[in-house]
N, C-alpha and C. Protein backbone atom coordinates (compact mmCIF):
# COMPACT_ATOMS: atom_id res chain seq x y z
N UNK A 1 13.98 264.96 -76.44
CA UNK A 1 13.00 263.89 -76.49
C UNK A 1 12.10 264.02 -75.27
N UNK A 2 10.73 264.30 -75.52
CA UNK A 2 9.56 264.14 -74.31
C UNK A 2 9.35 262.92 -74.03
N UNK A 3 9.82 262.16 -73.05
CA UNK A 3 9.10 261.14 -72.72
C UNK A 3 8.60 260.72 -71.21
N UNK A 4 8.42 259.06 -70.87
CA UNK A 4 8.57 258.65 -69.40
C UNK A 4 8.79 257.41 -69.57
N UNK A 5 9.27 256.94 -68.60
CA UNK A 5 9.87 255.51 -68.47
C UNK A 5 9.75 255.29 -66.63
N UNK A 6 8.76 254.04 -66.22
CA UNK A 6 8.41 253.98 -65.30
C UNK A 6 9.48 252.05 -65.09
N UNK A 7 9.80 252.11 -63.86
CA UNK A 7 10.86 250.63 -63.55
C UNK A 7 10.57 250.73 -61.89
N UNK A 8 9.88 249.90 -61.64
CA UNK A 8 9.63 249.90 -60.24
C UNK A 8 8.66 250.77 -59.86
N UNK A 9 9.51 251.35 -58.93
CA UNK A 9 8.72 252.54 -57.96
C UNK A 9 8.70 254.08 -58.48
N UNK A 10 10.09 253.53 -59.55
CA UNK A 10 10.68 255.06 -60.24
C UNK A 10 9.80 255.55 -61.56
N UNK A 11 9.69 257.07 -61.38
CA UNK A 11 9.15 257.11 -62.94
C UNK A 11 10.58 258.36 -62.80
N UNK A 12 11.34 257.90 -64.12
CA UNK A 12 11.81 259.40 -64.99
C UNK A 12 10.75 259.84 -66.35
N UNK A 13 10.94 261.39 -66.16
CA UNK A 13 10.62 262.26 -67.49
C UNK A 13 11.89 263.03 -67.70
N UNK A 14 11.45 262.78 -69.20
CA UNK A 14 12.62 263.89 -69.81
C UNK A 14 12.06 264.69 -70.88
N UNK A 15 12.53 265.68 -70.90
CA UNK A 15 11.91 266.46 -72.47
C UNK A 15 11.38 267.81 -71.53
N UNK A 16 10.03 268.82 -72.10
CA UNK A 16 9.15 269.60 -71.38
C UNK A 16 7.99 269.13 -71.31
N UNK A 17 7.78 268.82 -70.13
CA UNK A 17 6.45 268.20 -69.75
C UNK A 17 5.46 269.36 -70.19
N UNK A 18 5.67 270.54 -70.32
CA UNK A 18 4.79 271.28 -70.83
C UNK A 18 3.74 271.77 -69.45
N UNK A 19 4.59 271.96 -68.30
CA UNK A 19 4.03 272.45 -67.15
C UNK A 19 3.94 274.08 -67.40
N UNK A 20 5.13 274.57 -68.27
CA UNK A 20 4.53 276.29 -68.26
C UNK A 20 6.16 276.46 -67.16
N UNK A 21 5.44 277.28 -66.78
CA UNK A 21 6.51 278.07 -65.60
C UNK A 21 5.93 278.00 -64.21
N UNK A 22 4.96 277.23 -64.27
CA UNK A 22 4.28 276.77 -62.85
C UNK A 22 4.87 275.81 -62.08
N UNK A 23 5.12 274.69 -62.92
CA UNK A 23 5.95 273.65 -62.12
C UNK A 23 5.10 272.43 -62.26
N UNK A 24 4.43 271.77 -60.75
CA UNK A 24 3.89 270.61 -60.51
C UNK A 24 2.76 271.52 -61.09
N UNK A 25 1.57 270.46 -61.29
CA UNK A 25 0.10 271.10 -61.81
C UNK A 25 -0.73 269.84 -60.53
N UNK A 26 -1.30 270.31 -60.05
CA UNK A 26 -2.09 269.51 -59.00
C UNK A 26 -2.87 268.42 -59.76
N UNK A 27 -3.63 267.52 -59.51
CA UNK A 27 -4.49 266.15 -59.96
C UNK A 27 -5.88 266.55 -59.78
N UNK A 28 -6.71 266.67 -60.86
CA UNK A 28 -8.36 266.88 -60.84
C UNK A 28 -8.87 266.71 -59.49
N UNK A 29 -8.25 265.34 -58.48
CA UNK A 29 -9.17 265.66 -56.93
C UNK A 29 -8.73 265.96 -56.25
N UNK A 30 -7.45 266.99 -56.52
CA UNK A 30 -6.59 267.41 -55.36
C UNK A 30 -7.32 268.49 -54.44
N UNK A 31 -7.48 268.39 -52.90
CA UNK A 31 -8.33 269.36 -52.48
C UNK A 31 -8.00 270.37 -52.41
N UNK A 32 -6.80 270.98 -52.56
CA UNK A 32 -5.96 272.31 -52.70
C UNK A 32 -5.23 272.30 -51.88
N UNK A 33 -5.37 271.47 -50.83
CA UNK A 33 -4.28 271.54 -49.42
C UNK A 33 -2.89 271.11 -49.77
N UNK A 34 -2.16 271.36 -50.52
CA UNK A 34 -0.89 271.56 -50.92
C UNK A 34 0.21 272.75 -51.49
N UNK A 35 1.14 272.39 -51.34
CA UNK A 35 2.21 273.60 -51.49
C UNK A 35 2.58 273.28 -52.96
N UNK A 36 2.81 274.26 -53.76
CA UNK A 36 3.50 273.90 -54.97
C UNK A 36 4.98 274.10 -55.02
N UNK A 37 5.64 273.40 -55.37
CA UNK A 37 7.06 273.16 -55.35
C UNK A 37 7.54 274.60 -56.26
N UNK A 38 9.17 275.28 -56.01
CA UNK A 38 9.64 276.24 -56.84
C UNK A 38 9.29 276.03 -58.03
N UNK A 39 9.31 276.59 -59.02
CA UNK A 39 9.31 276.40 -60.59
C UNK A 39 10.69 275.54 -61.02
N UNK A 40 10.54 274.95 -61.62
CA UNK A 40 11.85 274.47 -62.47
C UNK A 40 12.56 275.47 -63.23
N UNK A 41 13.99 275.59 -63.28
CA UNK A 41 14.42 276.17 -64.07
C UNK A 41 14.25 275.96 -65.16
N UNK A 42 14.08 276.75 -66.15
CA UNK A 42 14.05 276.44 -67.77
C UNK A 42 14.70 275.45 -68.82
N UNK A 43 15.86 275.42 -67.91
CA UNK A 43 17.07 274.51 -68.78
C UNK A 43 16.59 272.95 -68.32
N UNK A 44 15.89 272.72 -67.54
CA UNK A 44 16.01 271.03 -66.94
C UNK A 44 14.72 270.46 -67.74
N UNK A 45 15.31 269.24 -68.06
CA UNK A 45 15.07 268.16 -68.73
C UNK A 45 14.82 267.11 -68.22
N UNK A 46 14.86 266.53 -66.98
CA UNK A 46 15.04 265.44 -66.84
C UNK A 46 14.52 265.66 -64.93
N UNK A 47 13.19 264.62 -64.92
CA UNK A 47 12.66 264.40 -63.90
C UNK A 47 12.85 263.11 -62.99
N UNK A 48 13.11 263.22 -62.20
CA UNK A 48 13.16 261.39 -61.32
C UNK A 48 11.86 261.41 -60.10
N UNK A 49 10.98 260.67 -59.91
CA UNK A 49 10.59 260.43 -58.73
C UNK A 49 10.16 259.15 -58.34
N UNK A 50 10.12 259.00 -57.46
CA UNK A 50 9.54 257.86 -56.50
C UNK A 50 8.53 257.58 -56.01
N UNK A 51 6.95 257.36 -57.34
CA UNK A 51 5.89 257.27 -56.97
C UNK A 51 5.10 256.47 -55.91
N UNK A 52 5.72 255.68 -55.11
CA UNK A 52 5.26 254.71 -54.12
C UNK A 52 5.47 256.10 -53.01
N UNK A 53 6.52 256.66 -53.18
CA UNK A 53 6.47 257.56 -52.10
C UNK A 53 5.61 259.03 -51.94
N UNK A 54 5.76 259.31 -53.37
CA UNK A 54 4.97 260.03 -54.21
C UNK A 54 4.32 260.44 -55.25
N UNK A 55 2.99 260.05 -55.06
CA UNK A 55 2.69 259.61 -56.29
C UNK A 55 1.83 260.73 -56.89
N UNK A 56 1.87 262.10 -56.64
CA UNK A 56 1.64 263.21 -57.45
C UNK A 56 2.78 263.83 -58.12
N UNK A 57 4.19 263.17 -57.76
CA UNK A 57 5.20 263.59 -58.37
C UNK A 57 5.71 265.03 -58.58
N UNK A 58 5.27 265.31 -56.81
CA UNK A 58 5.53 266.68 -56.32
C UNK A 58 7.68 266.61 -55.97
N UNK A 59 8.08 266.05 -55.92
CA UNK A 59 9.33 266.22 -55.56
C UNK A 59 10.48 265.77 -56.38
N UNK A 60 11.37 266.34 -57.03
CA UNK A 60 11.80 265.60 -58.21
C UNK A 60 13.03 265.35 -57.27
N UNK A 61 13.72 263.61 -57.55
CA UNK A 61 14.83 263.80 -57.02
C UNK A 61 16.03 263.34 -58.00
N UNK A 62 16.23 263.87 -59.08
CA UNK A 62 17.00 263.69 -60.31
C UNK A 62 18.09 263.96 -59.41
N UNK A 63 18.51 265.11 -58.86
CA UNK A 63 19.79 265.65 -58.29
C UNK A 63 20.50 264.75 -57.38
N UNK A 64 19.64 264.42 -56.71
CA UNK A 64 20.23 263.55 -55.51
C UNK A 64 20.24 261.73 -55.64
N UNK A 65 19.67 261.78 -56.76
CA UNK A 65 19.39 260.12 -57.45
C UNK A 65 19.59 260.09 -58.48
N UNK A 66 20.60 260.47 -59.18
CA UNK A 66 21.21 260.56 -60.55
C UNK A 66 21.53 258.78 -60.82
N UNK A 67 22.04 258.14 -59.68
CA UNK A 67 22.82 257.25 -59.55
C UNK A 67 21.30 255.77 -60.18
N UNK A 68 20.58 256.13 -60.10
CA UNK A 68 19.05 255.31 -59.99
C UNK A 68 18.75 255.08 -61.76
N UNK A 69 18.89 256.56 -62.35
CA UNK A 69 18.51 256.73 -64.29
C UNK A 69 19.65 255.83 -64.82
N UNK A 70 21.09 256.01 -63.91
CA UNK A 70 21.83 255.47 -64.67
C UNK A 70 22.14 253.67 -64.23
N UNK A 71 22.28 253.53 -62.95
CA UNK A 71 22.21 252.31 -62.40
C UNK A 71 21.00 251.27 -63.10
N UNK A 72 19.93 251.93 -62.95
CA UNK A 72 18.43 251.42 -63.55
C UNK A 72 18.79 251.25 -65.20
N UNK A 73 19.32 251.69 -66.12
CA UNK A 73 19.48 252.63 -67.01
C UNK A 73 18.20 253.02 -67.89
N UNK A 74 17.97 253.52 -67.21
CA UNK A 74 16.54 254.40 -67.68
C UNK A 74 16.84 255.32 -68.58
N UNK A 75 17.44 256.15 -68.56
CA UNK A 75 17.45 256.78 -70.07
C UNK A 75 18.31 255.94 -71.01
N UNK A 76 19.05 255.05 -71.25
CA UNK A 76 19.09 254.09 -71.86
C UNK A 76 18.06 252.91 -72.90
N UNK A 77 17.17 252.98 -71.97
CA UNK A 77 16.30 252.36 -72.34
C UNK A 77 15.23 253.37 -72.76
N UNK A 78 14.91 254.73 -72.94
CA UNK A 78 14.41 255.53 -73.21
C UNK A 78 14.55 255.38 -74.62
N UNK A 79 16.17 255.94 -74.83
CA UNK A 79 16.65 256.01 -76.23
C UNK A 79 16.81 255.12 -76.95
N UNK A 80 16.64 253.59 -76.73
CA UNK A 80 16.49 252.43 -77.53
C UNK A 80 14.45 252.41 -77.76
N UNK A 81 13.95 252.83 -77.19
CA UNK A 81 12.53 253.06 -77.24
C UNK A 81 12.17 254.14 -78.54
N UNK A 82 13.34 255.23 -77.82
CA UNK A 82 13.07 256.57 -79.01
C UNK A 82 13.46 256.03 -80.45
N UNK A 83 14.22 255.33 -80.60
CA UNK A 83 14.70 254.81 -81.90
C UNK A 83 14.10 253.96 -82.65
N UNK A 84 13.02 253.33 -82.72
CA UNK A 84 12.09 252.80 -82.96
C UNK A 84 11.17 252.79 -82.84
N UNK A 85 10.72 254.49 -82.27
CA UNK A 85 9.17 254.88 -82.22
C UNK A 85 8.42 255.84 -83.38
N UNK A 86 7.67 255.40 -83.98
CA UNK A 86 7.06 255.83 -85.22
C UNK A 86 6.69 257.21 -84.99
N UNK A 87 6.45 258.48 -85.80
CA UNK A 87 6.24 259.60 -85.61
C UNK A 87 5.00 260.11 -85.34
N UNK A 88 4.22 260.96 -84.50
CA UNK A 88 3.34 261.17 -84.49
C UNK A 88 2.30 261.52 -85.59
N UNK A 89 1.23 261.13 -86.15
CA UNK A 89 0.57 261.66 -87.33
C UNK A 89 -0.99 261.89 -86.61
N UNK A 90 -0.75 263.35 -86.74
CA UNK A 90 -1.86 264.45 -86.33
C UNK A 90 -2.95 264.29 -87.93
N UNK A 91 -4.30 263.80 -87.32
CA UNK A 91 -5.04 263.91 -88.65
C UNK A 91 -5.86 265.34 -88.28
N UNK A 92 -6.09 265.80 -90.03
CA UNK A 92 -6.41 267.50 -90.03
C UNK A 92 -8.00 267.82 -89.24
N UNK A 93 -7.61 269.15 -88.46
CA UNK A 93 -8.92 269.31 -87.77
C UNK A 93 -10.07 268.46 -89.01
N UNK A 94 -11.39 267.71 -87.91
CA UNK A 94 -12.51 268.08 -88.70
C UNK A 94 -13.57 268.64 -87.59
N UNK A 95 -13.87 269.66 -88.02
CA UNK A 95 -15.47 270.68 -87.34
C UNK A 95 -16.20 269.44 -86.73
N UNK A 96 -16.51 268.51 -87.51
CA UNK A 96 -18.00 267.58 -87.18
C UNK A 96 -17.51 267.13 -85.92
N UNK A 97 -16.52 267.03 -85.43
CA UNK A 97 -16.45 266.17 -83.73
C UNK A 97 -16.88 266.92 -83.07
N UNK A 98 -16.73 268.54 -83.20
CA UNK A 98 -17.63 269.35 -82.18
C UNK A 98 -18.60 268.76 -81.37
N UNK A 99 -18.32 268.78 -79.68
CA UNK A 99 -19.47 268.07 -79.06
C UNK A 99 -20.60 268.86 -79.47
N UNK A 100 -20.61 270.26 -79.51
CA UNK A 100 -21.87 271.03 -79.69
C UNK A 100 -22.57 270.24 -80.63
N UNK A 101 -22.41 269.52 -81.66
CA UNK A 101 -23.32 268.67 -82.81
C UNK A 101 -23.34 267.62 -82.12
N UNK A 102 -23.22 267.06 -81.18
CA UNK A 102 -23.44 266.10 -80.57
C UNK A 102 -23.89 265.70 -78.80
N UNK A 103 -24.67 266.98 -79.10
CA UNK A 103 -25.58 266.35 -77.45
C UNK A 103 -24.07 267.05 -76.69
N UNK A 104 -23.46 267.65 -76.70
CA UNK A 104 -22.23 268.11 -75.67
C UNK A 104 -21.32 267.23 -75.46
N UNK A 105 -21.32 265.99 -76.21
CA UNK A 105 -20.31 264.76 -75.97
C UNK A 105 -19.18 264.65 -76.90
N UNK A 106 -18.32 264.36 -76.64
CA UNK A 106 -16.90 263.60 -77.11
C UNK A 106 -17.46 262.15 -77.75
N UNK A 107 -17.20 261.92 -78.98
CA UNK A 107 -17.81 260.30 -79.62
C UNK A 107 -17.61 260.28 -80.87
N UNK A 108 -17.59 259.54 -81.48
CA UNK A 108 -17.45 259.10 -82.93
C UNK A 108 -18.25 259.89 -83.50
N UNK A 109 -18.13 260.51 -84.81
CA UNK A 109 -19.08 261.34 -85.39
C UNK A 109 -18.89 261.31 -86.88
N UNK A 110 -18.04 259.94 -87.18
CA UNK A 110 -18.27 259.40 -88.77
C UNK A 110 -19.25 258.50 -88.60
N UNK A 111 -19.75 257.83 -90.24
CA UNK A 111 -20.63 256.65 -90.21
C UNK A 111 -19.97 255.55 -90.03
């Protein structure tokens, strides 16, 4: 299950955030002056951080704050969320949203 569940200060993710094999992905105004954290191993699922402290969610501390998902019960409350969340319904490409037909913009492009 991909999700997030934010309680306080904490946000957990679980699932593949779909970072790749890069890891953290920096924030559109990040000036570059940062280190990127190791890659995640492949097998991990499950993110914890402490956005008041960090709020690019450069440091995961699942390992050392296990005690927080479950105390909090955050994935608990994940999976009562997952169980009553309707399925995604992808409607089929249509061509006409192309910004190119529209001045280069993103916008409604039915009547």
């Amino acid at each position: 299950m991909r999700a997030a569940i934010r309680v306080g200060n904490w946000k957990l993710i679980t699932g593949d955030p779909s970072h790749g094999k890069s890891g953290w992905i920096a924030p559109a105004e990040d000036t570059g002056q940062h280190s990127i954290p190791d890659p995640d191993p492949e097998s991990k699922n499950i993110w914890l951080f402490d956005i008041s402290k960090d709020p690019t969610e450069k440091t995961d501390l699942f390992d050392s704050h296990q005690d927080i998902a479950v105390d909090v019960d955050m994935l608990n409350k994940l999976a009562e969320y997952q169980a009553t969340a309707l399925p995604v319904r992808y409607p089929p490409n249509d061509l006409r949203c192309n910004p190119r037909y529209h001045n280069g913009f993103w916008g409604p492009w039915l009547p």
